[in-house]
C-alpha atoms as a PDB file:
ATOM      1  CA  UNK A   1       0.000   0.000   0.000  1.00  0.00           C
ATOM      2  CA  UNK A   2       1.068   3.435  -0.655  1.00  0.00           C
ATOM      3  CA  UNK A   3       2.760   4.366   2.471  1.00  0.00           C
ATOM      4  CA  UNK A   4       3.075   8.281   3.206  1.00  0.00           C
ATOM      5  CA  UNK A   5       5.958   9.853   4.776  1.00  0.00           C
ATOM      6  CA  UNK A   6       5.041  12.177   7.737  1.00  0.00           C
ATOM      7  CA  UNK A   7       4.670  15.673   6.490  1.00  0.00           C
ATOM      8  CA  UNK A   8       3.322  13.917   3.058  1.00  0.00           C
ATOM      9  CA  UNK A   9      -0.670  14.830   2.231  1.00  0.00           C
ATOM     10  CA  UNK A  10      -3.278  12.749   1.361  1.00  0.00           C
ATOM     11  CA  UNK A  11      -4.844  15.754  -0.657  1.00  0.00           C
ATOM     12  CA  UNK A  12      -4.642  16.726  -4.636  1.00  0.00           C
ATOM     13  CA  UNK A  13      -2.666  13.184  -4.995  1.00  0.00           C
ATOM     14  CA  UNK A  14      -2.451  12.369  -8.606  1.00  0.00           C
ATOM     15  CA  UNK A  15      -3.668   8.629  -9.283  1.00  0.00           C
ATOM     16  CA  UNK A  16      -3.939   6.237 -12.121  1.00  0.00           C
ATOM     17  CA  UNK A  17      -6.422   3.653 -12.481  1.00  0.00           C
ATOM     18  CA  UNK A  18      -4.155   0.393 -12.953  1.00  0.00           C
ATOM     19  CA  UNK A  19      -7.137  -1.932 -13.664  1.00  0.00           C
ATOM     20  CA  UNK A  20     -11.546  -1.737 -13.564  1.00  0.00           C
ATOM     21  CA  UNK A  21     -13.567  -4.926 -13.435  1.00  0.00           C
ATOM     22  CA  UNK A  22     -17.369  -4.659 -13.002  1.00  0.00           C
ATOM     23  CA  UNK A  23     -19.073  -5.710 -10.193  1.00  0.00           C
ATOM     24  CA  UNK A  24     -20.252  -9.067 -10.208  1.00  0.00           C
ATOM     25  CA  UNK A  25     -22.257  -9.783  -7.344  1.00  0.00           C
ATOM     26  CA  UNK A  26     -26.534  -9.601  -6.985  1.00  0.00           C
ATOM     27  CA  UNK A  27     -27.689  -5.883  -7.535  1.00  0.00           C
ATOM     28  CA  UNK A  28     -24.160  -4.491  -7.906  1.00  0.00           C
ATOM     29  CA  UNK A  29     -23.874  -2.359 -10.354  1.00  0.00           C
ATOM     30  CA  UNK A  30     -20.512  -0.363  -9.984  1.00  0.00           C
ATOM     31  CA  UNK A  31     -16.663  -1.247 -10.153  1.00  0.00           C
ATOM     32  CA  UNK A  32     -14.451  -2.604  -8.886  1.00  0.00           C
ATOM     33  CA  UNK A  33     -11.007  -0.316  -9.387  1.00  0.00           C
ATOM     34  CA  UNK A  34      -7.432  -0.563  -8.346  1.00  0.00           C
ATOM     35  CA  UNK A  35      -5.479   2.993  -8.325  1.00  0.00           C
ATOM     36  CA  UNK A  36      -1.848   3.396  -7.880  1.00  0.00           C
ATOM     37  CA  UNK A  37      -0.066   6.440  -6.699  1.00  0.00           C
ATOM     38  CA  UNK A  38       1.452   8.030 -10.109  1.00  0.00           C
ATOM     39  CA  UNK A  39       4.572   8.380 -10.524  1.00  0.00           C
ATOM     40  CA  UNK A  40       5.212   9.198 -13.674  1.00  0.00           C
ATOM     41  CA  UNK A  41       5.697  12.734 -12.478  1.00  0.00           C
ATOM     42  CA  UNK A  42       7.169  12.752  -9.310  1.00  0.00           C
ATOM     43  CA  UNK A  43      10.805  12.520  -7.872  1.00  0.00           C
ATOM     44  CA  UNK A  44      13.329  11.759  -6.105  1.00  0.00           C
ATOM     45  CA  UNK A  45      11.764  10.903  -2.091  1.00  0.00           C
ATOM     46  CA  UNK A  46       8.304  12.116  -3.783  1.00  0.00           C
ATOM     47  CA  UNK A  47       8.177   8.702  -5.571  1.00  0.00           C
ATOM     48  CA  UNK A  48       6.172   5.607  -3.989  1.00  0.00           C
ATOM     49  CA  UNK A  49       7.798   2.575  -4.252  1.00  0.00           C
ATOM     50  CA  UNK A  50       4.573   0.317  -2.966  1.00  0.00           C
ATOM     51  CA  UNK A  51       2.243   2.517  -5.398  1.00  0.00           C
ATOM     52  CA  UNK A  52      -0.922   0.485  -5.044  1.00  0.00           C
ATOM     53  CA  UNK A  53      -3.523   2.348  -2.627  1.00  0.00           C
ATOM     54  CA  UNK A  54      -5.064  -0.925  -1.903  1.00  0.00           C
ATOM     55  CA  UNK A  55      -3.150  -4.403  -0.769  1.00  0.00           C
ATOM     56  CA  UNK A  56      -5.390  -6.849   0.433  1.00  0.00           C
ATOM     57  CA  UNK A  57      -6.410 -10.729  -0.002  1.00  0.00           C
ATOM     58  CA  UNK A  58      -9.333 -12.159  -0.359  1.00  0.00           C
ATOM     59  CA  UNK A  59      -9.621 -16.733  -0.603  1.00  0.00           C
ATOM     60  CA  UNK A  60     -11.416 -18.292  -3.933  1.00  0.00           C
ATOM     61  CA  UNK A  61     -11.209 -21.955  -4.232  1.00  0.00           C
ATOM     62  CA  UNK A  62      -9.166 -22.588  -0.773  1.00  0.00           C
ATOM     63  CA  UNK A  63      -6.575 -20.291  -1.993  1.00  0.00           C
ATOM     64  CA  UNK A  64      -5.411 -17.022  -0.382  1.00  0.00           C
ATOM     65  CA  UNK A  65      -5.003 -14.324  -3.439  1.00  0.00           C
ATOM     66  CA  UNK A  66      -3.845 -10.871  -3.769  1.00  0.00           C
ATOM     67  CA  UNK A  67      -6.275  -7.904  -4.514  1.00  0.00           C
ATOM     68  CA  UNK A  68      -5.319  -3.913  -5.194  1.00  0.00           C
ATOM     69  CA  UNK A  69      -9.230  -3.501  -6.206  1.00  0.00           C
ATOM     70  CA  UNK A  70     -11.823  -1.138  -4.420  1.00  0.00           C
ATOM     71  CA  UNK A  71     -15.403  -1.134  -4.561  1.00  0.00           C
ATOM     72  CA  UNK A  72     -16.734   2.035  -6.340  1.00  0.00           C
ATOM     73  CA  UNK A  73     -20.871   2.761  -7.158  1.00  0.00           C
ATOM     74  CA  UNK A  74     -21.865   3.194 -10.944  1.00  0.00           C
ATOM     75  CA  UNK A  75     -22.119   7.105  -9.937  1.00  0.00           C
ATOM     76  CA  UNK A  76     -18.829   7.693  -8.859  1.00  0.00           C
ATOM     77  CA  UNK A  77     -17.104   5.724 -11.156  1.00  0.00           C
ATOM     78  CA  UNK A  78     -18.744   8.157 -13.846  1.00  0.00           C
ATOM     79  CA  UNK A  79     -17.373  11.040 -11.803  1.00  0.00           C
ATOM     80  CA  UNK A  80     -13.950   9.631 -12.342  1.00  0.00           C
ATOM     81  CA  UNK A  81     -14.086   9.005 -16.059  1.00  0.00           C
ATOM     82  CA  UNK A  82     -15.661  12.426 -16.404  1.00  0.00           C
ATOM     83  CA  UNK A  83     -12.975  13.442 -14.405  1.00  0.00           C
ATOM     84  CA  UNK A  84      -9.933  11.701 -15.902  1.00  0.00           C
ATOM     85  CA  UNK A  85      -7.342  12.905 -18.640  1.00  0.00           C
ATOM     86  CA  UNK A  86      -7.806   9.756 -21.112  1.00  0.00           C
ATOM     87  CA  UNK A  87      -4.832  11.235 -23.832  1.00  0.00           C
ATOM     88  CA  UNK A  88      -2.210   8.851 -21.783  1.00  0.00           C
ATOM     89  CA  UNK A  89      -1.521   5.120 -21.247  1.00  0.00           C
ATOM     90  CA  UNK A  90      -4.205   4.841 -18.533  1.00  0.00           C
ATOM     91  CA  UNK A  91      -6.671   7.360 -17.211  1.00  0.00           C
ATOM     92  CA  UNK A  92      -5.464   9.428 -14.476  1.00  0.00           C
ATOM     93  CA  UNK A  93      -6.751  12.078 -11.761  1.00  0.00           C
ATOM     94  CA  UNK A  94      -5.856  14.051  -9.329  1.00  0.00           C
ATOM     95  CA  UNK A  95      -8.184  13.636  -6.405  1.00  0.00           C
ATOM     96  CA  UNK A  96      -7.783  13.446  -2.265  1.00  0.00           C
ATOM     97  CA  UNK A  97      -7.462  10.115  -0.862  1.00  0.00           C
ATOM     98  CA  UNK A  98      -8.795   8.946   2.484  1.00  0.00           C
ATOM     99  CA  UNK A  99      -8.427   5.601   4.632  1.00  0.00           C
ATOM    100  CA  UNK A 100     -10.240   2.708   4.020  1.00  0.00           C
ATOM    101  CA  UNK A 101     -12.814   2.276   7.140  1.00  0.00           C
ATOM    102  CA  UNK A 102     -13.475  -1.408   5.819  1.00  0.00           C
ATOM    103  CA  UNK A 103     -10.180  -2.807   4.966  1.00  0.00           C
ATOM    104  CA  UNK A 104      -6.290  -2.114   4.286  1.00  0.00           C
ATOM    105  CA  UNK A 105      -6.074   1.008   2.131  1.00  0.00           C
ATOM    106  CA  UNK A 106      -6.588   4.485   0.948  1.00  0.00           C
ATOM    107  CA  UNK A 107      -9.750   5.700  -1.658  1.00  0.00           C
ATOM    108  CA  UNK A 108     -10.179   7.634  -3.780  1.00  0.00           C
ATOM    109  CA  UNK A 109     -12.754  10.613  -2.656  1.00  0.00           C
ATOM    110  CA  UNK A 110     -14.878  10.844  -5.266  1.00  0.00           C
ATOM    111  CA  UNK A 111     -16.087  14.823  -4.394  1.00  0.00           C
ATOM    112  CA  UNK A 112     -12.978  15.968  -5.316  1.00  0.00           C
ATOM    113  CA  UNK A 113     -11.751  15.380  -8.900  1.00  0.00           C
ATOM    114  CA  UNK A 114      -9.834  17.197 -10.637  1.00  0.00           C
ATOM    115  CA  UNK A 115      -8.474  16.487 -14.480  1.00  0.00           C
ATOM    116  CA  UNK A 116      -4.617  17.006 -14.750  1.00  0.00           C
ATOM    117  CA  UNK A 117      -2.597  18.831 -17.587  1.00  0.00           C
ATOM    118  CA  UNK A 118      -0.577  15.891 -17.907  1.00  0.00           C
ATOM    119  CA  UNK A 119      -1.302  12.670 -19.385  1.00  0.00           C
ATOM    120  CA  UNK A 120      -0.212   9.082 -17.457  1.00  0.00           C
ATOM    121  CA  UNK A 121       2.871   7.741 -18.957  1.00  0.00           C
ATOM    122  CA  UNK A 122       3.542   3.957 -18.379  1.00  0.00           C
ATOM    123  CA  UNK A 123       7.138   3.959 -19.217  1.00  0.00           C
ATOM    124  CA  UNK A 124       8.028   6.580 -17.005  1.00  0.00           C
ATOM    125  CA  UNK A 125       6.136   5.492 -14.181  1.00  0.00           C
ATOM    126  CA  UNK A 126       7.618   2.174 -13.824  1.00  0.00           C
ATOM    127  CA  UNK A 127      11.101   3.555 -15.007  1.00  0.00           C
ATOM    128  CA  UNK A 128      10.911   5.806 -11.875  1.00  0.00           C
ATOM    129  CA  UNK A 129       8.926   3.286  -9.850  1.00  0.00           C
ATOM    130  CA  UNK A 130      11.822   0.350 -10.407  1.00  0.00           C
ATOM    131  CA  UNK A 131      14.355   3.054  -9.603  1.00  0.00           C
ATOM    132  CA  UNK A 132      13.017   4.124  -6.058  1.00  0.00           C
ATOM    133  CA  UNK A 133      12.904   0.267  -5.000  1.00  0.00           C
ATOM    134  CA  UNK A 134      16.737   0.035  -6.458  1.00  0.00           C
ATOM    135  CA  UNK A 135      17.781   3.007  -4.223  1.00  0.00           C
ATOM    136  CA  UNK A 136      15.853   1.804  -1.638  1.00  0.00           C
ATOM    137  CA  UNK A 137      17.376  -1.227  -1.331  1.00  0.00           C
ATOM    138  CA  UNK A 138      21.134  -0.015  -1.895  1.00  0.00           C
ATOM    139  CA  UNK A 139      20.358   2.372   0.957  1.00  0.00           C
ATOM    140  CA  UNK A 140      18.935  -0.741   3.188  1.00  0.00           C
ATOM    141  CA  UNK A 141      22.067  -2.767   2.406  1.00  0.00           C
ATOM    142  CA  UNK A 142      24.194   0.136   3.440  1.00  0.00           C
ATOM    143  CA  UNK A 143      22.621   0.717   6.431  1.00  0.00           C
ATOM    144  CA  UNK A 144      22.389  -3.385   7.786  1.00  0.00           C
ATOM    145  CA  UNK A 145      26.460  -3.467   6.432  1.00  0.00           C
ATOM    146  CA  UNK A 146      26.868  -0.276   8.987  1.00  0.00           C
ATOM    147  CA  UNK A 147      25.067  -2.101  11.453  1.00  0.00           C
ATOM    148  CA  UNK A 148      27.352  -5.414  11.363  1.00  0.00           C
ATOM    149  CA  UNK A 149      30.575  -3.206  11.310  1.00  0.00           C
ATOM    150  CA  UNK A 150      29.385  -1.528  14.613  1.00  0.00           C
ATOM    151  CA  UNK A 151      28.024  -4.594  15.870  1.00  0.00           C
ATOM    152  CA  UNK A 152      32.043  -6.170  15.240  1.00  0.00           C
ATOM    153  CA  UNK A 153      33.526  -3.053  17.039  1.00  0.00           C
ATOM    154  CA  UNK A 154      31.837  -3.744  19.896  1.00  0.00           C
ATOM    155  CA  UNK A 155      32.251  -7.103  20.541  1.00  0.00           C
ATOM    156  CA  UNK A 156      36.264  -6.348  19.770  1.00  0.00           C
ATOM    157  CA  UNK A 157      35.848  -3.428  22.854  1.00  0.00           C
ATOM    158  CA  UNK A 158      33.962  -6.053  25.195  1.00  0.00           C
ATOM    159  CA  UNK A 159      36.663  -8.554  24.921  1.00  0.00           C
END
């Protein structure tokens, strides 16, 4: 799940939709949606390396699976395709998000669409995307390798 950093706002976050099914069960007539954080057009620490807004699991058949979908009524899913900028690789807002009060997750709020300037781009989303996680882990390894040389230096003064 998109994680933010404190300081970081949930407002005027701009969000892709990665995937829509429609809703399936009795009297449902909305979608299902799963949004990522974009980051097509952020960087450096502004870039999410978890994107997704939703990570959750649901069990079909005996088997645990992974979902990134939220449930959204036929209304508001029109507000977001009236809302999106279609001219890129996936449609894309900029909306607030809240917490999910049913599950793991932000959503989207729906009341507060607006249509960006600037079309998604795939290729530079996952370009950035791949290149947080990199740095991320370089800086991880760095830090547990400063760990294990302090850790040594200690057990050399204790002896």
């Amino acid at each position: 799940m998109a994680k933010f950093k404190k300081g970081q706002s949930f407002k005027n976050q701009r969000v892709h939709v990665a995937a829509v099914y429609d809703q399936t069960g009795k009297g449902m007539t909305g979608k299902n949606v799963s949004f990522s954080i974009s980051n097509d057009t952020r960087e450096g620490d502004g870039i999410f390396t978890d994107p997704m807004l939703v990570y959750d699991t649901y069990t079909r058949d005996g088997k645990q699976q992974n979902s990134f979908t939220a449930n959204y009524s036929a209304k508001q899913w029109e507000a977001i395709e009236a809302a999106a900028n279609k001219d890129g690789d996936a449609l894309v807002i900029e909306a607030d998000l809240f917490a999910n009060k049913n599950g793991p997750g932000l959503l989207v709020n729906t009341n507060t669409l607006k249509t960006p300037e600037i079309p998604f781009n795939k290729e530079k989303h996952k370009a950035n995307t791949l290149a947080a996680r990199e740095a991320k882990k370089a800086a991880m390894a760095e830090q547990r390798a400063e760990q294990e040389t302090q850790t040594e230096g200690e057990k050399e003064l204790s002896v």
